[in-house]
N, C-alpha and C. Protein backbone atom coordinates (compact mmCIF):
# COMPACT_ATOMS: atom_id res chain seq x y z
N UNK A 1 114.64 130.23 7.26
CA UNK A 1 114.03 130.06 5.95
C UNK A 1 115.10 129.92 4.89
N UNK A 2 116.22 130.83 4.65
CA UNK A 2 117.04 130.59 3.41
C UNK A 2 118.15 128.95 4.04
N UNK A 3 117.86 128.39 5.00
CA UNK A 3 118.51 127.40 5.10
C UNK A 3 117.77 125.92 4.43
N UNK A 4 116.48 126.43 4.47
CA UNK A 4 115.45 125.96 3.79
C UNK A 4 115.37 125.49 1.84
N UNK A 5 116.30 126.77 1.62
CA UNK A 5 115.97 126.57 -0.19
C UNK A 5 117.50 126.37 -0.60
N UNK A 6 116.70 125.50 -1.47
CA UNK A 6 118.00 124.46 -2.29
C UNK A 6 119.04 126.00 -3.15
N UNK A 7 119.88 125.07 -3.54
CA UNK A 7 121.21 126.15 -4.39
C UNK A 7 120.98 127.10 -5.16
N UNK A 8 119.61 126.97 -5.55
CA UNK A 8 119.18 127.80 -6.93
C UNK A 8 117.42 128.59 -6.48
N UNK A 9 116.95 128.50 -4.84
CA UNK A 9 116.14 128.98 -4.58
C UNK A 9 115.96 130.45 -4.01
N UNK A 10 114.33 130.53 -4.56
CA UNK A 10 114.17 132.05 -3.57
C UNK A 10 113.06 132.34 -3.10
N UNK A 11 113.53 133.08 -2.33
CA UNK A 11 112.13 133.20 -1.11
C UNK A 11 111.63 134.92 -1.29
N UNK A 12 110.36 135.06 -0.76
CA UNK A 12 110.15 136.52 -0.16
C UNK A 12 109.28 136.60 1.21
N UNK A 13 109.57 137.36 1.61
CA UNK A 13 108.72 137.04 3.39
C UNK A 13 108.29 138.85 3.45
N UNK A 14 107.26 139.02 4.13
CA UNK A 14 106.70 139.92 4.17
C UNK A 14 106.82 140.16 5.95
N UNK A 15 107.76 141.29 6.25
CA UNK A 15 108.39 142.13 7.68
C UNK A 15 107.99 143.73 8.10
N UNK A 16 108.48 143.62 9.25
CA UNK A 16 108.19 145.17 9.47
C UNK A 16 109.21 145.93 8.49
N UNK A 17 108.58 147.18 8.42
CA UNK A 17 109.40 148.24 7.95
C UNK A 17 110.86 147.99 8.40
N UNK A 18 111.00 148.26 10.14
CA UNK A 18 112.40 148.15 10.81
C UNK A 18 113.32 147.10 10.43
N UNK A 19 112.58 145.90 10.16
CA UNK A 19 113.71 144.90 9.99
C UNK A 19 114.79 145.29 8.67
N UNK A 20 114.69 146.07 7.74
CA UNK A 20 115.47 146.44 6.59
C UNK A 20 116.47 147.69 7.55
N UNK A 21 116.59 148.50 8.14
CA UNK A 21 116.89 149.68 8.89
C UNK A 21 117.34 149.61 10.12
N UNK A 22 116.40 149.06 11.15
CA UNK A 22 116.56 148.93 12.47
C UNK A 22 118.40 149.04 12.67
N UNK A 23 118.68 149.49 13.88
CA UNK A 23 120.82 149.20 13.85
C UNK A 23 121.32 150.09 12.93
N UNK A 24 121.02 150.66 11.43
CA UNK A 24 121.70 151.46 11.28
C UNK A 24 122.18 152.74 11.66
N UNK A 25 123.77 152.87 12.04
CA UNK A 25 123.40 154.59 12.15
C UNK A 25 124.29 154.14 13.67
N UNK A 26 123.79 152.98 14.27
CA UNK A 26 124.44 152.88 15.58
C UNK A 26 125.80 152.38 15.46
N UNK A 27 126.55 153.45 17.00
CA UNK A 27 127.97 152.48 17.33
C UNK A 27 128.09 150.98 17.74
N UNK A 28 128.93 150.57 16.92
CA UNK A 28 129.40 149.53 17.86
C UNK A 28 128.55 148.24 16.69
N UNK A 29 128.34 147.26 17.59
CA UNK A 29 127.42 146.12 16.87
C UNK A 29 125.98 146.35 17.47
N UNK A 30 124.98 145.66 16.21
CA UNK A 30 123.89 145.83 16.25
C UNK A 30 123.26 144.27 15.23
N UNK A 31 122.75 143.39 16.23
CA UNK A 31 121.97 141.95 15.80
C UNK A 31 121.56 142.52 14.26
N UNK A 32 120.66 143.18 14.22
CA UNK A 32 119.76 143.02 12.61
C UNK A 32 120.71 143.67 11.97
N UNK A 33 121.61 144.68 11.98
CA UNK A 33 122.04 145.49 11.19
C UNK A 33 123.06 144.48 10.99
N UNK A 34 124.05 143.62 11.63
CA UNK A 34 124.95 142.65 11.06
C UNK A 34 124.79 141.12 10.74
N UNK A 35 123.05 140.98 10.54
CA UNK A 35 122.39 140.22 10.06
C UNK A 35 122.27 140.78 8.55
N UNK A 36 121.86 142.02 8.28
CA UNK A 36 121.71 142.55 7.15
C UNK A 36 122.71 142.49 6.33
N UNK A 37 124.09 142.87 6.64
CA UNK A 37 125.26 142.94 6.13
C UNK A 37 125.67 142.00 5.75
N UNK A 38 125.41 140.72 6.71
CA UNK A 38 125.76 139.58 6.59
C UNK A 38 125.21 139.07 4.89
N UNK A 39 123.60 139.06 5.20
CA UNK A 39 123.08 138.57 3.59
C UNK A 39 123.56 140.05 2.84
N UNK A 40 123.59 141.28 2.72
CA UNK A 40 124.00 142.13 1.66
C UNK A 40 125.80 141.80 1.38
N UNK A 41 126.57 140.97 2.23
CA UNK A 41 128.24 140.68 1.61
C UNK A 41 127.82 138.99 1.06
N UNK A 42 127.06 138.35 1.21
CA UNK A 42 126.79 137.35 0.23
C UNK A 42 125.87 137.32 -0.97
N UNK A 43 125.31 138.40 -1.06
CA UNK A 43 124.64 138.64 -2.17
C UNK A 43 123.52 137.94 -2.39
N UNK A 44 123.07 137.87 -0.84
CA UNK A 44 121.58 137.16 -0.97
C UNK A 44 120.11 138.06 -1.14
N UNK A 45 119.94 139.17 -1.06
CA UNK A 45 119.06 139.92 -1.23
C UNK A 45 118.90 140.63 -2.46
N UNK A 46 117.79 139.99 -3.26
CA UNK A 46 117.70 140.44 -4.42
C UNK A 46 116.62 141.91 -4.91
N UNK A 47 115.98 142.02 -3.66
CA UNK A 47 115.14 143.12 -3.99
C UNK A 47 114.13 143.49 -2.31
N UNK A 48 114.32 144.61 -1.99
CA UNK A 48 113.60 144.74 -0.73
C UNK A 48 111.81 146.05 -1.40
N UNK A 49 110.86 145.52 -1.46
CA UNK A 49 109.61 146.77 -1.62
C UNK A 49 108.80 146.94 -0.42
N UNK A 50 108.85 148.18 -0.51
CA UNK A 50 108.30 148.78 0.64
C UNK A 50 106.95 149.38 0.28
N UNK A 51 105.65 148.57 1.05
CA UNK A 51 104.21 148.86 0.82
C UNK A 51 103.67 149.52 1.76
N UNK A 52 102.47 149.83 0.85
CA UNK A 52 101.43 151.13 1.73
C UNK A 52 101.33 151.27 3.01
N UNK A 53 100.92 151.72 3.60
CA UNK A 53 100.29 152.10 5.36
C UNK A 53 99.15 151.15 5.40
N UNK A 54 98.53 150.60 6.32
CA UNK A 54 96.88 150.27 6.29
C UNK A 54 96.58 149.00 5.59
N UNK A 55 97.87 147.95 5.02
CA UNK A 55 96.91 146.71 4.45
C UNK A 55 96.92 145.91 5.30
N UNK A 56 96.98 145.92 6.17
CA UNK A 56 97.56 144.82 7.29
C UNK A 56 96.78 144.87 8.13
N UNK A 57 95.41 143.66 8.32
CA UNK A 57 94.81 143.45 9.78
C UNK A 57 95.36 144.15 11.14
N UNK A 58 96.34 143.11 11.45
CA UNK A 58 97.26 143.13 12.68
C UNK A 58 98.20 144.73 13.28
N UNK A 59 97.92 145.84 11.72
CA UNK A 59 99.28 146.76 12.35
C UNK A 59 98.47 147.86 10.82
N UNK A 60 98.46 148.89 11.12
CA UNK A 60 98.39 149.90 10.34
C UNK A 60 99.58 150.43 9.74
N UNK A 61 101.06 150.32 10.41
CA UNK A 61 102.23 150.59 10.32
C UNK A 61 102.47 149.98 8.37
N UNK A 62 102.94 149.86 7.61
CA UNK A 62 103.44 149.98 6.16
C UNK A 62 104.83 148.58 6.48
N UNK A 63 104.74 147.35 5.69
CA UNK A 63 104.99 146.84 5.67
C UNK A 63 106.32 146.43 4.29
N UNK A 64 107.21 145.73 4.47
CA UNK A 64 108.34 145.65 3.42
C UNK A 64 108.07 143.98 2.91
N UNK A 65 108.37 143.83 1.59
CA UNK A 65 108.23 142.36 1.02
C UNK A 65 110.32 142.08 0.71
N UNK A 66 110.78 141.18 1.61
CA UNK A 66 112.13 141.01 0.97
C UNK A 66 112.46 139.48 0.53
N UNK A 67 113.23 140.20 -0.92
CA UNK A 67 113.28 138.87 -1.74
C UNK A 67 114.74 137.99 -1.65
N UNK A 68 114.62 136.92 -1.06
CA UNK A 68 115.95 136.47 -0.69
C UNK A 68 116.45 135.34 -2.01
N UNK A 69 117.78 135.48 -2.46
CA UNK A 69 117.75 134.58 -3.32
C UNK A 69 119.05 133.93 -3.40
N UNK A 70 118.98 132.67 -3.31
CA UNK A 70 120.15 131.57 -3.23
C UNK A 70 121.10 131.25 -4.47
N UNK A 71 121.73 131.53 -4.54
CA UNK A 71 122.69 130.90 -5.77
C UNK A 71 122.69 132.06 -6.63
N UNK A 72 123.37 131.61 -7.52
CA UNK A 72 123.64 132.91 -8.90
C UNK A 72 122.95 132.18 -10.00
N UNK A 73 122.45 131.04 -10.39
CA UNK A 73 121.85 130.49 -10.63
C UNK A 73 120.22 130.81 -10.98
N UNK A 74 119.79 131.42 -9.91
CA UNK A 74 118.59 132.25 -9.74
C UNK A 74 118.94 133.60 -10.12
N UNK A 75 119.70 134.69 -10.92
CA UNK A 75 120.13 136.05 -10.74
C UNK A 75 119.12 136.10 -11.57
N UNK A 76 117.87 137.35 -11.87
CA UNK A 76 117.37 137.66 -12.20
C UNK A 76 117.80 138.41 -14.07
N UNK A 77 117.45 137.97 -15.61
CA UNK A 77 117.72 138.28 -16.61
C UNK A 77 118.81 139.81 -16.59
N UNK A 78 118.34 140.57 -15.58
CA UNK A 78 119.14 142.09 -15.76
C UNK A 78 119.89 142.37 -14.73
N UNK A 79 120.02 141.80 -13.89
CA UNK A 79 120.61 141.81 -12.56
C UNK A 79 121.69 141.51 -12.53
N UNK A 80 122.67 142.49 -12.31
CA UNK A 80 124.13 141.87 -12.32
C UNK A 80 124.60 141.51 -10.35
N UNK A 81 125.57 140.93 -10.25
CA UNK A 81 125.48 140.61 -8.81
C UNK A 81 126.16 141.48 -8.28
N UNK A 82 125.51 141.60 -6.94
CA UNK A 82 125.68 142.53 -6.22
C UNK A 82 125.00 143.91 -6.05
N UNK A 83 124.23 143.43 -6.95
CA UNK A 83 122.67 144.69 -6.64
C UNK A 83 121.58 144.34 -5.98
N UNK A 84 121.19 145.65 -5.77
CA UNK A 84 119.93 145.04 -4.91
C UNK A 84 118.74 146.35 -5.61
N UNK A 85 117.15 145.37 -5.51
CA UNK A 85 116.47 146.33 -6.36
C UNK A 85 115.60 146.97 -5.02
N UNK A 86 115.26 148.11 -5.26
CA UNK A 86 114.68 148.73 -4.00
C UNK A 86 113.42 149.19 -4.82
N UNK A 87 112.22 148.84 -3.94
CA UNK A 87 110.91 149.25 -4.99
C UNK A 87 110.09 150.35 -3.72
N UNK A 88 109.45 151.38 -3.63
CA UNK A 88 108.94 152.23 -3.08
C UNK A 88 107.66 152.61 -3.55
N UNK A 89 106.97 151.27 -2.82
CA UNK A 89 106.01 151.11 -3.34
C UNK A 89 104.65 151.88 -2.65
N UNK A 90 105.21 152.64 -1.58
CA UNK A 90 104.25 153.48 -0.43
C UNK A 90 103.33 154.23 -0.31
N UNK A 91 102.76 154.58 -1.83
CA UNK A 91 101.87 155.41 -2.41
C UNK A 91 101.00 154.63 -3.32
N UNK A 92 101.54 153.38 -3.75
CA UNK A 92 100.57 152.65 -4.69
C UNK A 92 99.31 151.75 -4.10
N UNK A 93 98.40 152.33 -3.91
CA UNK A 93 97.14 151.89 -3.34
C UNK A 93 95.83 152.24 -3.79
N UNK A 94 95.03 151.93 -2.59
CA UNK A 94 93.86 152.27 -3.08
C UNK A 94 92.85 152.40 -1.78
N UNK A 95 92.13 153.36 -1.17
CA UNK A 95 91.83 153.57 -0.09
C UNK A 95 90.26 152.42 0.16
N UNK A 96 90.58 151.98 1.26
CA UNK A 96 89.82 151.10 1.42
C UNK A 96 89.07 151.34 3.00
N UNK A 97 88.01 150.55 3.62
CA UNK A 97 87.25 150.61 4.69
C UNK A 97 87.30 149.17 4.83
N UNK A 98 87.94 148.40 6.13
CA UNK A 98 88.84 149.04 7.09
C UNK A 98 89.96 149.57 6.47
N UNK A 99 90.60 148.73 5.52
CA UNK A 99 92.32 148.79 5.22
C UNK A 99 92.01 149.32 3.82
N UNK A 100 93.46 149.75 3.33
CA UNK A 100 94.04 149.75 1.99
C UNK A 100 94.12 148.56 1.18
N UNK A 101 94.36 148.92 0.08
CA UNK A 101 94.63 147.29 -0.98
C UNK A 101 95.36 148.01 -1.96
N UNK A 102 96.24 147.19 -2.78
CA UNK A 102 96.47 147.24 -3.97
C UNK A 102 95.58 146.99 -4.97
N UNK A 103 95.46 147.70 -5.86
CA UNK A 103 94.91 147.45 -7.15
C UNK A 103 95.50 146.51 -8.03
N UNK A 104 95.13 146.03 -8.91
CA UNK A 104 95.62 145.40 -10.19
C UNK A 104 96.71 145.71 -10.94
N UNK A 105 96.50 147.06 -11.02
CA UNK A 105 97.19 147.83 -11.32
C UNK A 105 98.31 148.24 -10.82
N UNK A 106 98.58 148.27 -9.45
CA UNK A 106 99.65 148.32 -8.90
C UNK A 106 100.35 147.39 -8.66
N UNK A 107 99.76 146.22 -8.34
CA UNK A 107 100.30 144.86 -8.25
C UNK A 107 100.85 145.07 -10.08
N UNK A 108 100.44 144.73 -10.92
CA UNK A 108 101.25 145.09 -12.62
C UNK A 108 102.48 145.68 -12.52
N UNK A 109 102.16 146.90 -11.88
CA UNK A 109 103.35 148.21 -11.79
C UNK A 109 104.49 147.60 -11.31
N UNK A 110 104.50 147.24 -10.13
CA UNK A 110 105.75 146.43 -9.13
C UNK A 110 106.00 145.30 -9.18
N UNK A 111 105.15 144.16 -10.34
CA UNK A 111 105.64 143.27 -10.80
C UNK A 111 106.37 143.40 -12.08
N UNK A 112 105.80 144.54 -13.03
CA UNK A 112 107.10 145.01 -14.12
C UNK A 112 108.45 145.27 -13.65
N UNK A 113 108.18 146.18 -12.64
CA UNK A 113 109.73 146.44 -12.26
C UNK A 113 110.56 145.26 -11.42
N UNK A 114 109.89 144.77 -11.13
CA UNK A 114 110.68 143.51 -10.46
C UNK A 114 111.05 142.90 -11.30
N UNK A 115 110.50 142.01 -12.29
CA UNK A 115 110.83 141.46 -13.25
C UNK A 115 111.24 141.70 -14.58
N UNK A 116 111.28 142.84 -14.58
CA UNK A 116 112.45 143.51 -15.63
C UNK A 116 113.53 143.91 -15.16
N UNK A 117 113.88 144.32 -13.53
CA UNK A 117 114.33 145.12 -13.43
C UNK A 117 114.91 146.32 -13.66
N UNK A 118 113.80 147.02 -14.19
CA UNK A 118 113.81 148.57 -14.92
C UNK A 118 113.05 149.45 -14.17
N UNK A 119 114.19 149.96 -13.80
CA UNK A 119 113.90 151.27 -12.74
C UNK A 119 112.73 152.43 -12.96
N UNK A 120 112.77 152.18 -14.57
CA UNK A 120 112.11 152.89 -15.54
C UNK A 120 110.71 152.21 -15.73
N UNK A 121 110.31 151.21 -15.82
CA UNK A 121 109.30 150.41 -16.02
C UNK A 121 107.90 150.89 -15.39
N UNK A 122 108.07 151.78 -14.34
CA UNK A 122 106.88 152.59 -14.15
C UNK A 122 106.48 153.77 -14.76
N UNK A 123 105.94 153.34 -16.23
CA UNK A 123 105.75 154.66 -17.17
C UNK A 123 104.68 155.32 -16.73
N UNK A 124 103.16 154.62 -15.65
CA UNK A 124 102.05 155.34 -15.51
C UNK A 124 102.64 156.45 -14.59
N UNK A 125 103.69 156.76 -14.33
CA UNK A 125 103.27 157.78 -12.96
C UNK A 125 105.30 158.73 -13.41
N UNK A 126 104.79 159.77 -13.44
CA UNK A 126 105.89 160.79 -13.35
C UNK A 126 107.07 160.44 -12.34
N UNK A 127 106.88 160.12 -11.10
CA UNK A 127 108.02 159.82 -10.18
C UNK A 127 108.55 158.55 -10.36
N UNK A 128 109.60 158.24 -10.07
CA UNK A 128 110.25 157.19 -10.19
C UNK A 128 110.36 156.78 -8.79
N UNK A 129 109.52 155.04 -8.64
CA UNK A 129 109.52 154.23 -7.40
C UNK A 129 110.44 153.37 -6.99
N UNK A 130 111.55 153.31 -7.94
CA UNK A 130 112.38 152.19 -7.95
C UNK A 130 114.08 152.50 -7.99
N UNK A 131 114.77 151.90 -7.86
CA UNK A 131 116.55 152.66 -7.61
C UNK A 131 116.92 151.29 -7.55
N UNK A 132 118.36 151.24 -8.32
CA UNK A 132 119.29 149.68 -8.19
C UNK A 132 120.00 150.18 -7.39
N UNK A 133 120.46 149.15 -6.03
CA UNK A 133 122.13 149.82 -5.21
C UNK A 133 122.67 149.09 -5.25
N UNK A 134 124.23 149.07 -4.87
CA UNK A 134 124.96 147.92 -5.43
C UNK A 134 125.43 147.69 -3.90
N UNK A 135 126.04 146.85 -3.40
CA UNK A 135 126.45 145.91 -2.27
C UNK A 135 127.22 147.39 -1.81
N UNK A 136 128.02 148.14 -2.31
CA UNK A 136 128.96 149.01 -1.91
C UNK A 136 128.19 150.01 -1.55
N UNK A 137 126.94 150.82 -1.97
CA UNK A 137 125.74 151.68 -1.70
C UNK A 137 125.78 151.37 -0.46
N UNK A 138 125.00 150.16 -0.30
CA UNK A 138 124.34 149.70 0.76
C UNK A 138 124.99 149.60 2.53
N UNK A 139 126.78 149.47 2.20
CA UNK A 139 127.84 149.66 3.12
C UNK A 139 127.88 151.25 3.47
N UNK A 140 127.73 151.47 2.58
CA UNK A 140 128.24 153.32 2.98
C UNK A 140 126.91 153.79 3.89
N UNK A 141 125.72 153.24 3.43
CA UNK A 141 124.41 153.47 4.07
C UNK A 141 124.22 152.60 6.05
N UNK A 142 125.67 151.68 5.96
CA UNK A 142 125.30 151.08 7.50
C UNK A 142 124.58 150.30 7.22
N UNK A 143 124.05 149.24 6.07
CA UNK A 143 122.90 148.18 5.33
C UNK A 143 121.93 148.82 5.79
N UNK A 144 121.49 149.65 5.18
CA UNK A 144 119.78 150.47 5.97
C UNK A 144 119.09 150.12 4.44
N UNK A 145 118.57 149.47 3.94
CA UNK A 145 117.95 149.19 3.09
C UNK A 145 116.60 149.00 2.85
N UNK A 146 115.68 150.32 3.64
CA UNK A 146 114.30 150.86 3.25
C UNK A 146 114.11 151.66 2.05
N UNK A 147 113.41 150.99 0.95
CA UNK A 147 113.45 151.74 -0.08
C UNK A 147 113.65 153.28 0.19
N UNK A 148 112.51 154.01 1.12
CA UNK A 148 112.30 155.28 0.89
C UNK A 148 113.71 156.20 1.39
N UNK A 149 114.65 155.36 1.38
CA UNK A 149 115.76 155.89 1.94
C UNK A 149 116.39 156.46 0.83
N UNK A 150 116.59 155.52 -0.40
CA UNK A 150 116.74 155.56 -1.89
C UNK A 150 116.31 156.00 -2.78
N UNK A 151 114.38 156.05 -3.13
CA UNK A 151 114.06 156.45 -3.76
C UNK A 151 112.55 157.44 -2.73
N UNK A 152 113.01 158.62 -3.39
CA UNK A 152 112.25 160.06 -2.75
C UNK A 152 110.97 159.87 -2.93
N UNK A 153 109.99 160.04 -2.88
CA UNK A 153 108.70 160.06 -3.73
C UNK A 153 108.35 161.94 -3.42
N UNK A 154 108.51 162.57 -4.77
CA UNK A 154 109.02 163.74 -4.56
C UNK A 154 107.64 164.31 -5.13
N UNK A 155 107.63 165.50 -4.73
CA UNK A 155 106.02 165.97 -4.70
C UNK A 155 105.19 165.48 -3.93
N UNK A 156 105.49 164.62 -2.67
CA UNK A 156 104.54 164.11 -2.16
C UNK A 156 104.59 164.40 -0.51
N UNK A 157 104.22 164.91 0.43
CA UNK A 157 103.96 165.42 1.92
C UNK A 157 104.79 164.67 1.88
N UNK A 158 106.14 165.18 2.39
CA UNK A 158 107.00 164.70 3.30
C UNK A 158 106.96 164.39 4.93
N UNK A 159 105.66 164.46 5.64
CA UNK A 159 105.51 164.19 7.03
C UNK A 159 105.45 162.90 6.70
N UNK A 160 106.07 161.88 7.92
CA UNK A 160 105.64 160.72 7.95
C UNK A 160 104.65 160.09 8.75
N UNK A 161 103.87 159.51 8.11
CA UNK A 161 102.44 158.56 8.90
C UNK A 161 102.86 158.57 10.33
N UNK A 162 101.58 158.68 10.76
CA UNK A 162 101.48 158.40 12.07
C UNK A 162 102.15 157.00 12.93
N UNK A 163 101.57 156.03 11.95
CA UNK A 163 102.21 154.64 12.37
C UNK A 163 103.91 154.53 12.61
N UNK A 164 104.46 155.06 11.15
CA UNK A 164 105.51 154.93 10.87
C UNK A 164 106.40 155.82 11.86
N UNK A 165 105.93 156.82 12.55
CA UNK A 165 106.88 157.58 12.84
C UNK A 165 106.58 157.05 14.25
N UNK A 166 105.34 156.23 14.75
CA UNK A 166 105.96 156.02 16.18
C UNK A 166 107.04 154.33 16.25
N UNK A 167 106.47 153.58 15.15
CA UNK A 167 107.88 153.06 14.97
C UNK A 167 109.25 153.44 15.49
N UNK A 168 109.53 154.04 14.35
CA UNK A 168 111.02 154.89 14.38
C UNK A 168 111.32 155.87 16.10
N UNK A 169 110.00 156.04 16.79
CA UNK A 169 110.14 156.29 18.11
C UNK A 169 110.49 155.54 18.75
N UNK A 170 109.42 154.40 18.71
CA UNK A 170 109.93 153.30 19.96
C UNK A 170 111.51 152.81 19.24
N UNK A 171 111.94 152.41 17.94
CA UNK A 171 113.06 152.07 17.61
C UNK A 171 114.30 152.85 18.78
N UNK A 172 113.96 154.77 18.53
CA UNK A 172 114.79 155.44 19.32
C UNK A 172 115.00 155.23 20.93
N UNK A 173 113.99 155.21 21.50
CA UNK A 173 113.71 154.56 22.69
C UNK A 173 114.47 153.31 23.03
N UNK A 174 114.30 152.47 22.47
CA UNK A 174 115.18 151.30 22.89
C UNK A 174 116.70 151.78 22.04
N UNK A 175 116.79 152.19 21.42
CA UNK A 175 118.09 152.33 21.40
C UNK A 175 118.79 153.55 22.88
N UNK A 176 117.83 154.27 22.87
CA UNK A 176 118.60 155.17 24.50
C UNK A 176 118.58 154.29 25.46
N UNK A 177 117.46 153.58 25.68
CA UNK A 177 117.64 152.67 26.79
C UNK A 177 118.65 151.81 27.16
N UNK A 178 119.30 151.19 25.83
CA UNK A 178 120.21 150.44 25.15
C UNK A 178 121.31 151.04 26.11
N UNK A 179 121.77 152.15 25.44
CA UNK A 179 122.68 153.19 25.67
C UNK A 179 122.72 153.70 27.10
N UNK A 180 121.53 154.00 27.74
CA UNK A 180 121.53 153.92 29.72
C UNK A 180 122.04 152.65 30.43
N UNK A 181 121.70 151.80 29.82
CA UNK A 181 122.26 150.46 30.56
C UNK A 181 123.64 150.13 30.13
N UNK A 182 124.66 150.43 29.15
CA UNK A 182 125.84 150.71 28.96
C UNK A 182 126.28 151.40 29.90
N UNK A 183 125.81 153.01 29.76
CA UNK A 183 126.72 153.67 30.53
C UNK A 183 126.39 153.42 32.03
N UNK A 184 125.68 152.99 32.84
CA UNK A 184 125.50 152.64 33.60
C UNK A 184 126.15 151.47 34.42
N UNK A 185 126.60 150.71 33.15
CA UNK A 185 127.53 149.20 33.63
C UNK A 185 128.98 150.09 33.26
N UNK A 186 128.99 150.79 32.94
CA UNK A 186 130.65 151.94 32.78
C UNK A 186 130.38 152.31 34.15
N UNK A 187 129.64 153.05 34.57
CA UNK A 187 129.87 153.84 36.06
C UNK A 187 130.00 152.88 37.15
N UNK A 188 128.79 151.79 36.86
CA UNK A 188 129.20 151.14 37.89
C UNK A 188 130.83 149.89 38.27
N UNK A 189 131.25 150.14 36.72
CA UNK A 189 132.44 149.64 37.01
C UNK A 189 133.63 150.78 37.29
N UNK A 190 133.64 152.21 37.90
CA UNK A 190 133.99 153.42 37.69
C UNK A 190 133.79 153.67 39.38
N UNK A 191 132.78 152.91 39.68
CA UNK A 191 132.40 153.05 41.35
C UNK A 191 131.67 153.81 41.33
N UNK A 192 130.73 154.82 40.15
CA UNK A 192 130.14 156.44 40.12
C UNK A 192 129.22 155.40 40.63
């Protein structure tokens, strides 16, 4: 897709949670995580938001919107380069039968802050959903760039959803598995 938009374009594509995260944290190399790095040392990611549990037909799991953007040309009025806006948007909903939705209202909320980029711009609600990181943040973090990594949503049950946390299981899972078939091609070159 970003091979797709001209010098001055931008995209947003709507992914799993993992694809912002997935690889961080691990030794060695990791496909998405030096995919990530890759667009966070060119300064193509202009903003990653992370939405509710439950809007999604296909997956109950909480879904991320990331905004890719070409050129400097496109830098957003407040945006200096080399930031990236992180929106935590995981609480802004509205309970629905089957799924969740956004309101009007929330869609407003996370389009102010996007387009102001003012961290501050969510005056309806006491917590703050939003955090700027700069390219250097984002290195020290291993490019793990899930909002809720950044911004806390504090006062609020810290257990994580059901969906979300078997995610982050199977994520672990294939990463041990990962890690058995390594050491395994060690032993068997070891003769064990």
């Amino acid at each position: 897709m970003l091979a797709l938009l001209n010098d001055s374009g931008r995209m947003a594509v709507v992914l799993d949670t993992g694809a912002v995260s997935r690889g961080s944290g691990n030794q060695g190399s990791n496909r998405e995580r030096d995919i990530r790095r890759a667009f966070v040392e060119r300064d193509l990611i202009e903003a990653v938001i992370l939405l509710p549990e439950n809007l999604f037909y296909n997956t109950t799991a909480p879904g991320v919107i990331v905004v890719i953007r070409k050129g400097a040309a496109s830098l957003r009025p407040n945006r200096r380069p080399g930031e990236i806006l992180l929106i935590n948007a995981s609480q802004r909903f509205a309970k629905g039968r089957p799924k969740n939705y956004l309101t009007d209202d929330d869609v407003a909320a996370i389009a102010r802050i996007y387009h102001t980029w003012d961290v501050g711009a969510n005056h309806d609600s006491p917590l703050p959903i939003a955090a700027i990181i700069t390219r250097e943040e984002a290195a020290r973090n291993d490019y793990n760039l899930s909002p809720s990594r950044y911004v806390a949503m504090s006062g609020k049950d810290e257990t994580l959803p059901l969906e979300e946390a078997m995610v982050l299981l199977r994520e672990a899972e294939e990463e041990r598995a990962e890690a058995d078939r390594r050491l395994k091609e060690v032993f068997l070159k070891l003769g064990l």
